[in-house]
Protein backbone atom coordinates (compact mmCIF):
# COMPACT_ATOMS: atom_id res chain seq x y z
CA UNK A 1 7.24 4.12 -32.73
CA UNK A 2 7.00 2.35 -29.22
CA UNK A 3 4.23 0.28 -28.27
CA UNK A 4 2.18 1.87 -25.88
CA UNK A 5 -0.36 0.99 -22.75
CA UNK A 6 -3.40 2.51 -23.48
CA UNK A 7 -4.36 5.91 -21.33
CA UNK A 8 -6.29 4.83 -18.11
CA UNK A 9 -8.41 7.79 -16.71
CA UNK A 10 -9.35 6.22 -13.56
CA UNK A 11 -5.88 4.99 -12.95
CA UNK A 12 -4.59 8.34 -13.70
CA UNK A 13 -6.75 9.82 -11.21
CA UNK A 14 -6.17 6.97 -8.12
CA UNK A 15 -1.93 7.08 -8.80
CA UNK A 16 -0.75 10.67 -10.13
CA UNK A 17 -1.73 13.46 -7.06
CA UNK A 18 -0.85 10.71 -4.33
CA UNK A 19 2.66 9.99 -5.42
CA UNK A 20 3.23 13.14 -6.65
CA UNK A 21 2.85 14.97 -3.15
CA UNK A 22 4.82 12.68 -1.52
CA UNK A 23 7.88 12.62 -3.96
CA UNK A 24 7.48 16.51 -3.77
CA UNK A 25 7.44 16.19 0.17
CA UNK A 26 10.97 14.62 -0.13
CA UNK A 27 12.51 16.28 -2.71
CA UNK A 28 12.17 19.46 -0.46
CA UNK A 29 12.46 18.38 3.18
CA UNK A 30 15.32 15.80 1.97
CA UNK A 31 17.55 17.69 -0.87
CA UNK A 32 15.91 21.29 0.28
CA UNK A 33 14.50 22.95 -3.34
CA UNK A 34 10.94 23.83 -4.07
CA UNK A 35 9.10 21.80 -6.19
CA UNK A 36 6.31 22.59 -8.21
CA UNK A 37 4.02 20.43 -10.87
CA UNK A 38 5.13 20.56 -14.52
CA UNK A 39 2.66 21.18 -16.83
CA UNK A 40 0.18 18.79 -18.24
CA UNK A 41 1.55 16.08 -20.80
CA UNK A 42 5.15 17.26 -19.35
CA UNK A 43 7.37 16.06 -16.96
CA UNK A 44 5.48 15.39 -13.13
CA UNK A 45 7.77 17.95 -10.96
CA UNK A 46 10.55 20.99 -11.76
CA UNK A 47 12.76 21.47 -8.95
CA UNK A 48 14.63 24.75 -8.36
CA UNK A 49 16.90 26.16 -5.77
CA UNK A 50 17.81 29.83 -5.34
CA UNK A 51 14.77 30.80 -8.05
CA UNK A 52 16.84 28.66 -10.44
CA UNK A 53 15.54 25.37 -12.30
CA UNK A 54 17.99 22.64 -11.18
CA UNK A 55 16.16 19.58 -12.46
CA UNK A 56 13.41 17.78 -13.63
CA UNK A 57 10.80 14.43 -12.03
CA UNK A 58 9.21 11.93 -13.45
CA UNK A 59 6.84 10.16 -11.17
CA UNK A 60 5.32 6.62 -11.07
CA UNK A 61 3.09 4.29 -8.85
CA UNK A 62 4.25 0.50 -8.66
CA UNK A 63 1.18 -1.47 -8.12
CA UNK A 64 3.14 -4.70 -8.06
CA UNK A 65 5.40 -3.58 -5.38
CA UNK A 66 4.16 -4.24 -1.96
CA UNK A 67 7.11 -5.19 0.27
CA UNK A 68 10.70 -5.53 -0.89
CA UNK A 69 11.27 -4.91 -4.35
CA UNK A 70 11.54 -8.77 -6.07
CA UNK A 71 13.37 -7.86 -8.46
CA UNK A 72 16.85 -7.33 -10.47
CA UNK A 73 16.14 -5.11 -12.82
CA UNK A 74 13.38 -2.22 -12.89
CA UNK A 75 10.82 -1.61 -16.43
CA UNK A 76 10.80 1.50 -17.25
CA UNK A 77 8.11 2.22 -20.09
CA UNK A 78 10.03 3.56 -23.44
CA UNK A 79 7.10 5.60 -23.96
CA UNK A 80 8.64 8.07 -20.77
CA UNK A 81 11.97 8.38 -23.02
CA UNK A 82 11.03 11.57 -24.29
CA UNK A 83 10.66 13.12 -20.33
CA UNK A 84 14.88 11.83 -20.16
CA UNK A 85 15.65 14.05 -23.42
CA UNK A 86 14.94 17.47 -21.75
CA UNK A 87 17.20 20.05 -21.21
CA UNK A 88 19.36 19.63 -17.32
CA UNK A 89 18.66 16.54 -15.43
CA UNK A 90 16.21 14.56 -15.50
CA UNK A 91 14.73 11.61 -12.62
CA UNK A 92 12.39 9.02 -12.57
CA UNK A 93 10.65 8.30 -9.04
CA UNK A 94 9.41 4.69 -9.02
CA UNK A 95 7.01 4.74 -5.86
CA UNK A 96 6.15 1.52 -3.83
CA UNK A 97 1.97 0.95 -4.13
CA UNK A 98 1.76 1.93 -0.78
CA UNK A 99 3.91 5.20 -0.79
CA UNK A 100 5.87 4.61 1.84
CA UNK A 101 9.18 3.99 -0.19
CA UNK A 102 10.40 5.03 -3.48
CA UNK A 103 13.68 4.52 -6.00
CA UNK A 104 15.30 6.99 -8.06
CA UNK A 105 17.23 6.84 -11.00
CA UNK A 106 19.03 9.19 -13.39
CA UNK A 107 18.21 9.59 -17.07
CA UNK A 108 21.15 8.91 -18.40
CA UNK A 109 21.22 5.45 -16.59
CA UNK A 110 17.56 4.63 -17.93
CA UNK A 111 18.49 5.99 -21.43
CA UNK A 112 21.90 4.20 -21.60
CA UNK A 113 19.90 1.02 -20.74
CA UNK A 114 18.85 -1.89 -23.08
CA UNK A 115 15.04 -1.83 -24.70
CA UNK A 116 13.18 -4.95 -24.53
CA UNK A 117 9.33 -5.63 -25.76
CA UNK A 118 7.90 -7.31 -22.78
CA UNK A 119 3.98 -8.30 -21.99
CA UNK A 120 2.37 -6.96 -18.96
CA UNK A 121 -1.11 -6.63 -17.85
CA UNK A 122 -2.01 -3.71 -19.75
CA UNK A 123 -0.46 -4.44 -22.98
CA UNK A 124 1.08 -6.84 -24.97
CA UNK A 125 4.66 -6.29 -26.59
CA UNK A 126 5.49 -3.09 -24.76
CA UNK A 127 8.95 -1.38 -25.12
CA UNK A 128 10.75 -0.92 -21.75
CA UNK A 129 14.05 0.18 -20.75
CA UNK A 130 15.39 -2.44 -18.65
CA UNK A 131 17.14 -0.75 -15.94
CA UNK A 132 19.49 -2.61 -13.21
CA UNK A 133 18.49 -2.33 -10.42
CA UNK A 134 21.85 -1.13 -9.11
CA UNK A 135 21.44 2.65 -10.59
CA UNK A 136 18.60 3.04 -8.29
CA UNK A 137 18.53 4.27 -4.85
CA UNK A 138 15.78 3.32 -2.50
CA UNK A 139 14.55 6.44 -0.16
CA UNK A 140 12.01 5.89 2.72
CA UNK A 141 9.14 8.60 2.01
């Protein structure tokens, strides 16, 4: 069992619809499917083209990414690893705080990547894929 950062209502509430709508905004002006919101406690977004599910989003917000990203290698909670298990493909959409830019990465990069227990301001000892940052690709939103 991973160690977890506790559930934060109010953080829930400030992050999830903002940089939801504008990954969704992307994914269909930029790569042309419809999006629409996964159901609760499931992945963030389900992507289809011609009335056919094509692949599966995971969204975040970056609070401590303001400007350029500073740095090598991107945390990725291990508590997301059972969104990069589902059936098809599955991405994770890291979004700057401001929502201007995002990065994307596959799951099989995040899953294939080493687990490390790390501290952070929310919790202490956390598991966290540690993803280089050279399987993600930065996309102006």
């Amino acid at each position: 069992m991973f160690n977890r950062k506790p559930f934060s209502e109010e953080q829930f509430k400030q992050d999830d619809r903002p940089a939801k709508v504008k990954v969704a905004a992307y994914i269909t002006n930029r790569w042309e499917m419809i999006v629409s919101e996964g159901e609760q406690y499931g992945v963030d977004l389900v992507c289809s083209k011609d009335q056919e599910i094509v692949g599966l989003v995971e969204v975040e917000r970056r609070h401590n990414w303001v400007d350029e990203f500073p740095f090598r290698t991107v945390h990725v909670p291990a508590r997301k690893a059972k969104f990069f298990v589902l059936e098809g493909p599955v991405i994770l959409f890291s979004v700057r705080s401001d929502l201007k830019k995002a990065m994307w990465c596959k799951d099989v990069d995040i899953m294939s990547s080493p687990i490390e227990l790390l501290d952070n301001k929310h919790c202490e000892n956390e598991d966290f894929f540690v993803v280089p940052l050279e399987h993600w690709r930065l996309v102006d939103l």
